[in-house]
Protein backbone atom coordinates (compact mmCIF):
# COMPACT_ATOMS: atom_id res chain seq x y z
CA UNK A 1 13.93 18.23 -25.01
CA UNK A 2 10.80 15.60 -24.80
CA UNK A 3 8.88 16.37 -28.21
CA UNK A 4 7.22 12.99 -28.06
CA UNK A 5 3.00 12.72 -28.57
CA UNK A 6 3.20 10.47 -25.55
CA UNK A 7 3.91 11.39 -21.46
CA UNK A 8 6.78 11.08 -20.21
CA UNK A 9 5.78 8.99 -17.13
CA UNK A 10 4.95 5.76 -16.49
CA UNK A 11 2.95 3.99 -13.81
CA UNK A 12 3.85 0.34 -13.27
CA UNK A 13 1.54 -1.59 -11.28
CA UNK A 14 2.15 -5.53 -10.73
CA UNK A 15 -1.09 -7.70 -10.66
CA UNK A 16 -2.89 -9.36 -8.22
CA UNK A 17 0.28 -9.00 -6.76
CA UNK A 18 0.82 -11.56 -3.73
CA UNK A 19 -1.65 -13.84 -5.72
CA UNK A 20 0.59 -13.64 -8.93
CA UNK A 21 3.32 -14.78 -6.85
CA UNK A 22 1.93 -17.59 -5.55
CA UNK A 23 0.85 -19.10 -8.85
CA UNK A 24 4.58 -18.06 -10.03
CA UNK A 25 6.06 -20.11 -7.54
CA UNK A 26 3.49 -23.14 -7.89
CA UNK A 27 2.83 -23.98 -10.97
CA UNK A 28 -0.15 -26.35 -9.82
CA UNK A 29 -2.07 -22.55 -9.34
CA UNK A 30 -1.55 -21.09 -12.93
CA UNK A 31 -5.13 -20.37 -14.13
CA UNK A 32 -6.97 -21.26 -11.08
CA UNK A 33 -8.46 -19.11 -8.40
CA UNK A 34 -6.38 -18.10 -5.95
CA UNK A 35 -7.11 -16.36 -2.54
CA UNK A 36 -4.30 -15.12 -0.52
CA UNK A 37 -5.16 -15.17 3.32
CA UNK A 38 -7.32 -17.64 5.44
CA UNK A 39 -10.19 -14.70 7.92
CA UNK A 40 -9.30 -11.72 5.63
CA UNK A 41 -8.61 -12.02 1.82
CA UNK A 42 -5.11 -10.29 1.05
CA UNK A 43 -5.28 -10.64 -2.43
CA UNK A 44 -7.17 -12.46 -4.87
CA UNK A 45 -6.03 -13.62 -8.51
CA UNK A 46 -7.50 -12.72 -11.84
CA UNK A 47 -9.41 -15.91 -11.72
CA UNK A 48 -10.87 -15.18 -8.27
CA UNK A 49 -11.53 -11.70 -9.36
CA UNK A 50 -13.91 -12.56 -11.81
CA UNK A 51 -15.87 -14.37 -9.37
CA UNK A 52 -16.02 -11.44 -7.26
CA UNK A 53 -13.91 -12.06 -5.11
CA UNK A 54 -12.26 -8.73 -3.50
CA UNK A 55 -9.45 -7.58 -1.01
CA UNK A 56 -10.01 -6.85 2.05
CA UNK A 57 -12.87 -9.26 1.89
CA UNK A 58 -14.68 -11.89 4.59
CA UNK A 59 -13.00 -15.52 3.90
CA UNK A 60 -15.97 -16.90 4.40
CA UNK A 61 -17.67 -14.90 1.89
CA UNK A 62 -14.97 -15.19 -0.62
CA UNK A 63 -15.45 -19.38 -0.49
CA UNK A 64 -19.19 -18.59 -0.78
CA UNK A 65 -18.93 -16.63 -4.53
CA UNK A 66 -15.85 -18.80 -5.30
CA UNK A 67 -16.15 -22.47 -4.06
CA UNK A 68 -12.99 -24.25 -6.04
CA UNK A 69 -11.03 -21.05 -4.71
CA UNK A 70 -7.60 -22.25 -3.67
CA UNK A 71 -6.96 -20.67 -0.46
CA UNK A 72 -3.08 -19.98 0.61
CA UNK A 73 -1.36 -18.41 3.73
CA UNK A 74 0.54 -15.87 2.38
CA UNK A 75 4.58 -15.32 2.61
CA UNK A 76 5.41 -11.64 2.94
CA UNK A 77 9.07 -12.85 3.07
CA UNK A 78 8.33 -14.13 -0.58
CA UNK A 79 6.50 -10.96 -1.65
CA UNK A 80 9.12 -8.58 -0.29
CA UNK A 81 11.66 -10.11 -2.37
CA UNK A 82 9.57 -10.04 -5.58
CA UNK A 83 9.52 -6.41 -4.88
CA UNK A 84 13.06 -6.02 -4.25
CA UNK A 85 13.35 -7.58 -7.84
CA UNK A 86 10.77 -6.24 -9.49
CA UNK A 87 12.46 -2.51 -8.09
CA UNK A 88 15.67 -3.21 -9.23
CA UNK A 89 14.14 -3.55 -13.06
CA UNK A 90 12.62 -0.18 -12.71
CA UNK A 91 15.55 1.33 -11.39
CA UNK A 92 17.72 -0.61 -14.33
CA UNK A 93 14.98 1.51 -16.87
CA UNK A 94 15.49 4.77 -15.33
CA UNK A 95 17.28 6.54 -11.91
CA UNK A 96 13.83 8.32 -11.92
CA UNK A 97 11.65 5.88 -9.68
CA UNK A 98 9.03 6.49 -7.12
CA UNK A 99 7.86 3.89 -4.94
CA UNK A 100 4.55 4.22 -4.50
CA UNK A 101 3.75 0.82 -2.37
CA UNK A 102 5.26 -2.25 -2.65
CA UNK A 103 3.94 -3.33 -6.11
CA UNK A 104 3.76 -0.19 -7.65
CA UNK A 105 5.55 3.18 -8.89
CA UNK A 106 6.09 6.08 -11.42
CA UNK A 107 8.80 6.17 -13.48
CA UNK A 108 9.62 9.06 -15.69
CA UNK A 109 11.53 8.22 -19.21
CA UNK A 110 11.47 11.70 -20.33
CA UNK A 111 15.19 12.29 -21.12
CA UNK A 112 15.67 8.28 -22.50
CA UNK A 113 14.19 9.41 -25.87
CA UNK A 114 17.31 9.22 -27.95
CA UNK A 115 18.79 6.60 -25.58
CA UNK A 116 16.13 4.17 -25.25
CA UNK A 117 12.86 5.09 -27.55
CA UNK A 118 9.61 6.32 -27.26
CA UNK A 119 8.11 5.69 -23.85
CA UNK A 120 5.97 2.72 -25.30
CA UNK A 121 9.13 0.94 -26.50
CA UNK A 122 10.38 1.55 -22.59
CA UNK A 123 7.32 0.35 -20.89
CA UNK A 124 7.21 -2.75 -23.12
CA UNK A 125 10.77 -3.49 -23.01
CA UNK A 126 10.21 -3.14 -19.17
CA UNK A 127 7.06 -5.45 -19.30
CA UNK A 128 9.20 -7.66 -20.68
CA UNK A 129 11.72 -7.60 -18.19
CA UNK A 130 9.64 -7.95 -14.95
CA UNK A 131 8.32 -10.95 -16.97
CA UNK A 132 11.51 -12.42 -17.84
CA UNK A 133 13.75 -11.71 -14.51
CA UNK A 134 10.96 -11.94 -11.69
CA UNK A 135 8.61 -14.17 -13.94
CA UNK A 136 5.44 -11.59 -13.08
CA UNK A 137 2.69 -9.89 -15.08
CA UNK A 138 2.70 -6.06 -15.04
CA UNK A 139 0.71 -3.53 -16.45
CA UNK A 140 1.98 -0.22 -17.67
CA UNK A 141 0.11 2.84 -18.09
CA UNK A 142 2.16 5.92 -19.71
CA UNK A 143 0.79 9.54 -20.30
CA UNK A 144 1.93 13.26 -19.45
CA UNK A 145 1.01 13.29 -15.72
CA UNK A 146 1.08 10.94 -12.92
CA UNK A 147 -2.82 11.10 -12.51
CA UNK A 148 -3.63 9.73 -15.91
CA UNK A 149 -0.51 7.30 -16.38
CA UNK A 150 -2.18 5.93 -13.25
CA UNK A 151 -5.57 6.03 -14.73
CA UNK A 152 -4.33 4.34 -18.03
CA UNK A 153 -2.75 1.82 -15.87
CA UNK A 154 -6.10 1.13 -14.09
CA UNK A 155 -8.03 0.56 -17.43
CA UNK A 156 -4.98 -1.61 -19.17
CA UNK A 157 -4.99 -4.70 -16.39
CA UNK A 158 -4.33 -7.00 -16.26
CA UNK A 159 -1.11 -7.69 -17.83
CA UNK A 160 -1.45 -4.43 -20.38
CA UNK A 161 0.10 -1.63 -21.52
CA UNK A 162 -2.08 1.72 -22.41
CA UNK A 163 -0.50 4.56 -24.19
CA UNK A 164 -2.58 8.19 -24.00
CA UNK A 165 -1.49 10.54 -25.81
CA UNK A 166 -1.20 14.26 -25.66
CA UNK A 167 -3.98 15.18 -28.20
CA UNK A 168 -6.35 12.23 -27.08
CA UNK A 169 -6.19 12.84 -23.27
CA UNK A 170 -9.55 14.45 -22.46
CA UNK A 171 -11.06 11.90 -25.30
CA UNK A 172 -10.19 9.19 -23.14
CA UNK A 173 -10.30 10.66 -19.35
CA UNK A 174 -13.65 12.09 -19.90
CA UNK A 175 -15.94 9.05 -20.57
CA UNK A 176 -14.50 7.35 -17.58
CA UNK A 177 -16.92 6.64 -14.37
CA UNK A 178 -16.25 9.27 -11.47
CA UNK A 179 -15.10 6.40 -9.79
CA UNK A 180 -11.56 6.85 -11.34
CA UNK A 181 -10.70 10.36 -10.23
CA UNK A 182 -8.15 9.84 -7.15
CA UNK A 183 -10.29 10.96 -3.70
CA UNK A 184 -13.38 9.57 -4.94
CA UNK A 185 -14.58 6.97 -2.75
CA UNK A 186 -18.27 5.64 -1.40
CA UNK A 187 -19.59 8.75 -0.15
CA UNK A 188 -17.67 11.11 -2.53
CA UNK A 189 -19.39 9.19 -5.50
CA UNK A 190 -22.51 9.01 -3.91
CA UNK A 191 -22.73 12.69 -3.62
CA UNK A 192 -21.47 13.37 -7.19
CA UNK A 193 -23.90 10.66 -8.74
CA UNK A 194 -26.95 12.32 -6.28
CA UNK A 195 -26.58 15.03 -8.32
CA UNK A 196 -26.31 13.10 -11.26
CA UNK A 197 -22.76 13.57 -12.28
CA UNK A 198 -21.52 9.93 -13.17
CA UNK A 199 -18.58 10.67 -15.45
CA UNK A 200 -14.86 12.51 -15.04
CA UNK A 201 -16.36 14.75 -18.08
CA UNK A 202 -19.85 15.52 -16.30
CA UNK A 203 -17.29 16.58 -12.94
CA UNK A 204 -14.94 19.08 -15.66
CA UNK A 205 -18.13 20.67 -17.08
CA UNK A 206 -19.34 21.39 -13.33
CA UNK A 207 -19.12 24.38 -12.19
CA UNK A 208 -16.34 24.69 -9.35
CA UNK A 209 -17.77 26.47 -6.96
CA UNK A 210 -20.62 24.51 -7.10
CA UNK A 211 -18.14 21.63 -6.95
CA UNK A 212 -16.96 23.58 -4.09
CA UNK A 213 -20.21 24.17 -2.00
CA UNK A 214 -21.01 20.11 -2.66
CA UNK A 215 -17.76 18.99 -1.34
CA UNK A 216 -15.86 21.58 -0.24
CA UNK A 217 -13.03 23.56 -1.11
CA UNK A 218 -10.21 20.87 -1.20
CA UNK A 219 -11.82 18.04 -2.73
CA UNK A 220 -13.86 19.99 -4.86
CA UNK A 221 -10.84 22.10 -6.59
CA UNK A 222 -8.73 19.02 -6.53
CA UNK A 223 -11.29 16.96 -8.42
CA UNK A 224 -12.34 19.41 -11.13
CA UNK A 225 -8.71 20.11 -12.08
CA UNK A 226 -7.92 16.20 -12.43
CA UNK A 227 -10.88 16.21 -14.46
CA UNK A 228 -8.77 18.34 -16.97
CA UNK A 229 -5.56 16.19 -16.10
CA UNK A 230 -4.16 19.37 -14.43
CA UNK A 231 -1.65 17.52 -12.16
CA UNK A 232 1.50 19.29 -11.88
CA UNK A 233 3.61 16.88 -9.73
CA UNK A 234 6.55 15.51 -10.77
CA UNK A 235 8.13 11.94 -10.58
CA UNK A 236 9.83 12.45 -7.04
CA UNK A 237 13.26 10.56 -6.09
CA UNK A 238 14.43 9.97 -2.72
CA UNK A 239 12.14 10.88 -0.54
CA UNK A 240 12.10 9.52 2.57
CA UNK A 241 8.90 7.65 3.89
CA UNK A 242 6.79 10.15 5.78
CA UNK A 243 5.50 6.89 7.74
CA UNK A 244 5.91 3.09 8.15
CA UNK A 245 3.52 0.31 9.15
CA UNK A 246 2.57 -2.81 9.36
CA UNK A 247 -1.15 -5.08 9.74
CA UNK A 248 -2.08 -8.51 10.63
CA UNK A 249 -4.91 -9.95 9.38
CA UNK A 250 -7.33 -11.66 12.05
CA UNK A 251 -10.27 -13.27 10.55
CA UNK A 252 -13.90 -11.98 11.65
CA UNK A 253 -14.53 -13.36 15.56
CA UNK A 254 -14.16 -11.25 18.43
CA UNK A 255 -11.19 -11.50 20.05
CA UNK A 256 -9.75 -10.74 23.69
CA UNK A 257 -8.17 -7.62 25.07
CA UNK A 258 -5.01 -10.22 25.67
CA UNK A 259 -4.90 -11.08 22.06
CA UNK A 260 -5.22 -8.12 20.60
CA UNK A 261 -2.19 -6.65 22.83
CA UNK A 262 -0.03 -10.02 22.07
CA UNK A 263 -0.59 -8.60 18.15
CA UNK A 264 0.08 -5.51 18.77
CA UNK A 265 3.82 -6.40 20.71
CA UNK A 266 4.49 -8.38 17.48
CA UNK A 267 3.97 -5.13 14.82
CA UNK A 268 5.70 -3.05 17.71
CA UNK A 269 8.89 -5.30 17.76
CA UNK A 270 9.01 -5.37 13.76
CA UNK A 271 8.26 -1.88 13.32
CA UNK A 272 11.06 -0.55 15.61
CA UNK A 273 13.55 -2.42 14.48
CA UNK A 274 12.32 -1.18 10.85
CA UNK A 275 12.78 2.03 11.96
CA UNK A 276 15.94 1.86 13.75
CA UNK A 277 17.53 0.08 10.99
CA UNK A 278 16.19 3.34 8.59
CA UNK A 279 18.32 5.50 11.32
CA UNK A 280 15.02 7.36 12.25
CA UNK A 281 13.00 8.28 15.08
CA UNK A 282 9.17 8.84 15.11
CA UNK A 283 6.80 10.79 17.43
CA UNK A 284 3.31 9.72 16.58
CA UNK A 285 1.83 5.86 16.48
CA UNK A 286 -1.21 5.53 15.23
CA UNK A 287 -3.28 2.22 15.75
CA UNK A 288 -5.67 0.80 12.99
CA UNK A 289 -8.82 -1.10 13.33
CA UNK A 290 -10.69 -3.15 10.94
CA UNK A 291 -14.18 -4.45 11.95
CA UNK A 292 -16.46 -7.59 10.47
CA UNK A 293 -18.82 -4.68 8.63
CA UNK A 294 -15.98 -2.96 7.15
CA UNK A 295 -16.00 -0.20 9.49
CA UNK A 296 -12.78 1.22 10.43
CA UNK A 297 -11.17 3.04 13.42
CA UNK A 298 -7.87 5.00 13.78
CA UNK A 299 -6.01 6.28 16.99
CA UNK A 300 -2.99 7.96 17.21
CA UNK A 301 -1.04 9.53 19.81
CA UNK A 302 2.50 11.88 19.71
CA UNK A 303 4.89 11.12 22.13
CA UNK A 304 6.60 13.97 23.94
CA UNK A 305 10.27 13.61 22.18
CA UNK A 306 11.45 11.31 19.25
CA UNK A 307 11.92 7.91 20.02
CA UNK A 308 13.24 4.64 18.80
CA UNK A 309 12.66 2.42 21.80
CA UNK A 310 10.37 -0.81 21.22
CA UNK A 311 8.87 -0.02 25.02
CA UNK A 312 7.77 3.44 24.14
CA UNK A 313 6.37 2.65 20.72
CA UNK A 314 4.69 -0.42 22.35
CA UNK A 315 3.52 1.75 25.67
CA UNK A 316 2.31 4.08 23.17
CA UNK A 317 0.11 1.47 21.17
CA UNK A 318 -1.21 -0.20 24.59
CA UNK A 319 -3.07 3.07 25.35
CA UNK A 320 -4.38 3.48 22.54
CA UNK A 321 -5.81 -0.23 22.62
CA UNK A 322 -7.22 0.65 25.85
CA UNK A 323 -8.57 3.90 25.23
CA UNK A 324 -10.52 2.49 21.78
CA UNK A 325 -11.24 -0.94 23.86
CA UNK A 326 -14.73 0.17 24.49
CA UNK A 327 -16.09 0.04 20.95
CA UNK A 328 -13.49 -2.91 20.09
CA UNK A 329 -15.10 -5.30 22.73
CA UNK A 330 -18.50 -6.65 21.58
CA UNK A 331 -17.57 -6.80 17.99
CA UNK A 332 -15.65 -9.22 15.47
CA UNK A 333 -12.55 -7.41 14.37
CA UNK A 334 -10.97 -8.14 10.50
CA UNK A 335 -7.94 -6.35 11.37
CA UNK A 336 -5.26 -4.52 13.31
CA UNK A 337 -2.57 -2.32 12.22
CA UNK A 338 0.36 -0.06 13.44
CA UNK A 339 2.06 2.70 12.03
CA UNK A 340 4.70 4.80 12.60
CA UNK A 341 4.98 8.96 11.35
CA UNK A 342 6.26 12.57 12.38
CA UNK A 343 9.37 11.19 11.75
CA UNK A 344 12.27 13.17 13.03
CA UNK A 345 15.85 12.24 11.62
CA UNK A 346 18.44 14.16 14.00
CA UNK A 347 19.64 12.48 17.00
CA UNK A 348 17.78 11.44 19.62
CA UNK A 349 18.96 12.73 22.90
CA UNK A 350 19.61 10.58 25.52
CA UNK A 351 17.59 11.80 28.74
CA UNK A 352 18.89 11.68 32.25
CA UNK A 353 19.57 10.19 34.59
CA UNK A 354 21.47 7.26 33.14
CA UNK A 355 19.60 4.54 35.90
CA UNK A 356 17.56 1.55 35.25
CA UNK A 357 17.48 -0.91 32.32
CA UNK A 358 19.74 -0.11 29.10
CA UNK A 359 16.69 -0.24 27.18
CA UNK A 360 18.57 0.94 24.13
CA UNK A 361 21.30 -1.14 24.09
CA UNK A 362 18.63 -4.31 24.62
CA UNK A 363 17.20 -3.46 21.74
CA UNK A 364 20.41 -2.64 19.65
CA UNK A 365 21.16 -6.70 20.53
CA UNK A 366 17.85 -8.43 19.77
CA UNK A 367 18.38 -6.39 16.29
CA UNK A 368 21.68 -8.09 16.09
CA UNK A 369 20.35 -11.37 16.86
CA UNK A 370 17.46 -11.18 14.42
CA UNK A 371 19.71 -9.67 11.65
CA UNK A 372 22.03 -12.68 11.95
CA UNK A 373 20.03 -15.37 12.85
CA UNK A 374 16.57 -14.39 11.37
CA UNK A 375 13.37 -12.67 12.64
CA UNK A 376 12.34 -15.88 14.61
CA UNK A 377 15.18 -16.10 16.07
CA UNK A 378 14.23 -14.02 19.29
CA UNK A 379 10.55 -13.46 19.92
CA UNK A 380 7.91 -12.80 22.85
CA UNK A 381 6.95 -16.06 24.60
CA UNK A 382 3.44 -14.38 24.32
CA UNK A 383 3.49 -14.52 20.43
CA UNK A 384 4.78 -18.32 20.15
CA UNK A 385 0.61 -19.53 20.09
CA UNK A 386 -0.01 -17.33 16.67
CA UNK A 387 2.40 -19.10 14.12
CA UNK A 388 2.95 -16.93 10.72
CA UNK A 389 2.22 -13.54 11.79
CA UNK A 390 0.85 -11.70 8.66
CA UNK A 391 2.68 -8.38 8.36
CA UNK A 392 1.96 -6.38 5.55
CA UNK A 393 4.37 -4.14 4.87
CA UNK A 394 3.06 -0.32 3.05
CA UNK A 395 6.53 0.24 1.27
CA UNK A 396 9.48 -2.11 -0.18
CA UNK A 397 12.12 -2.02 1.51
């Protein structure tokens, strides 16, 4: 039985992830500002960071509040396998891992007392081992639930490791901006703070139905009982992803309705041969938009049976280009992604009649080709003018 003062879980959390790895791997980039991603920035190092430099931000704004930034293309093919690694030392610390995305997770350590310590001696012996084996800074946050490991986590980077334990939980949750309660974004905080609720303890002393009435009955029940670390959800093992996807970063200038399709046939070939090589089939696609002001747009549409064909994903993703086209067309646009959910894991049946192209078994081939020969090795002619697609995959594989 766990009769430790401190949680049994841990939440991992690599940082500035694809930055770190650059300045890993080039050791001309160690203390410097680094900014993964040319239009869009992907990452941005500790160095950066303090400059205020932010994901998901303009390039050109990012050079303006950090001149000497050193900007990089970035190498998903280099971050995956940093993942892979950095996976297989969680997985070495405990069988109890969940993949959250591909630079973080919870682990729980509960039964590794008498085995392997305390839970601090596990997250710094596994701080130490990320460091040592995949040569990358990690911080570790550890408490009873997976909301406040991840909040300790948060307050700990970089490269730190936070302990909370049982009888100083609410001590150090409740002082905390609102801002660190999971759901609360922009218009969630400006509502709280309207009413002049600016801390995690201000939202537990609210009353809950008038947390309710503000925000209503979801968010407004789910925040007040994180507020008293009420999170009853467990460190969950092999689940299967309930989606898959993939972006490409595009800069800020408008671009054509041809471009935008020639993108979208790249995320459709890599995402159906992700999801044939997972042996599953999906019904919904859902198309993602990212515009110059930071607005966002998403379409999705569910196909009539499961499917695993390329075509039908990519038909699928056309319309939805077409039907959102409208509001797409006179504006700059930061970003497009593709994803792929309502995932359905029997067979697919095949449909008759048996006449016209084998699209199945053209697919099954170009998956052979690229498995053996690389992902290069076959690709649209249409794609061969945008070198170094940027996919950013959600999940390690």
């Amino acid at each position: 039985m766990f009769v430790s003062n401190e949680g049994p879980i841990l939440h991992a959390d690599l940082d500035a992830f694809y930055a770190s790895v650059e300045q890993r791997d080039d050791p001309a980039l160690r203390g410097r500002p680094v900014v993964v991603g040319t239009g869009v920035v992907l990452a941005a190092s500790y160095e950066a960071k303090a400059r205020g430099v932010r994901t998901a931000m303009n390039g050109r704004q990012a050079r303006q509040l950090c001149p000497e930034a050193i900007v990089v293309s970035p190498r998903m093919s280099a971050y995956s396998a940093a993942s892979k690694a950095v996976f297989e030392v969680f997985r070495d610390t405990t069988p109890l891992v969940e993949g959250i995305s591909i630079d973080e997770a919870f682990l729980d350590v509960g039964g590794l007392l008498r085995i392997a310590g305390p839970p601090r001696v596990i997250a710094a012996n596994l701080r130490a081992a990320v460091a040592s084996r995949v040569g990358l800074p990690i911080t570790v946050g550890v408490a009873r639930t997976k909301f406040l490991a991840k909040v300790a986590s948060g307050v700990a980077k970089p490269d730190g490791l936070l302990v909370v334990p049982h009888d100083a939980e609410l001590a150090f949750l409740h002082p905390l901006p609102v801002e660190r309660l999971w759901g609360v974004g922009k218009v969630t905080s400006g509502k709280l703070r309207a009413h002049g609720i600016t801390t995690v303890g201000q939202v537990a002393a609210f009353d809950v139905r008038e947390l309710v009435s503000m925000l209503g009955a979801g968010a407004g029940r789910h925040l007040h009982a994180l507020a008293h670390n009420r999170d009853p959800r467990r460190v969950r093992v092999g689940q299967r992803r309930r989606s898959m996807g993939a972006q490409r970063a595009l800069g800020s200038r408008r671009r054509t309705y041809v471009e935008l399709d020639e993108f979208l046939s790249g995320l459709s070939d890599r995402l159906a041969r992700r999801l044939r090589s997972a042996g599953r089939a999906c019904r919904t696609v859902t198309l993602r938009l990212r515009f110059a002001d930071f607005s966002r747009a998403t379409r999705s549409h569910t196909v009539r049976k499961p499917t695993t064909g390329t075509e039908v994903i990519l038909s699928a993703a056309r319309g939805l280009l077409a039907a959102a086209w409208p509001m797409i067309a006179d504006r700059g646009i930061t970003l497009i992604g593709l994803s792929l959910s309502n995932f359905d894991d029997d067979a697919v049946q095949l449909e008759l009649p048996f006449s016209g192209p084998d699209l199945a078994a053209l697919d099954t081939t170009l998956d052979s080709l690229r498995t053996r020969f690389g992902s290069t090795a076959v690709t649209r002619a249409a794609l061969l003018k945008h070198p170094d697609p940027v996919e950013m995959p959600l999940l390690p594989d």
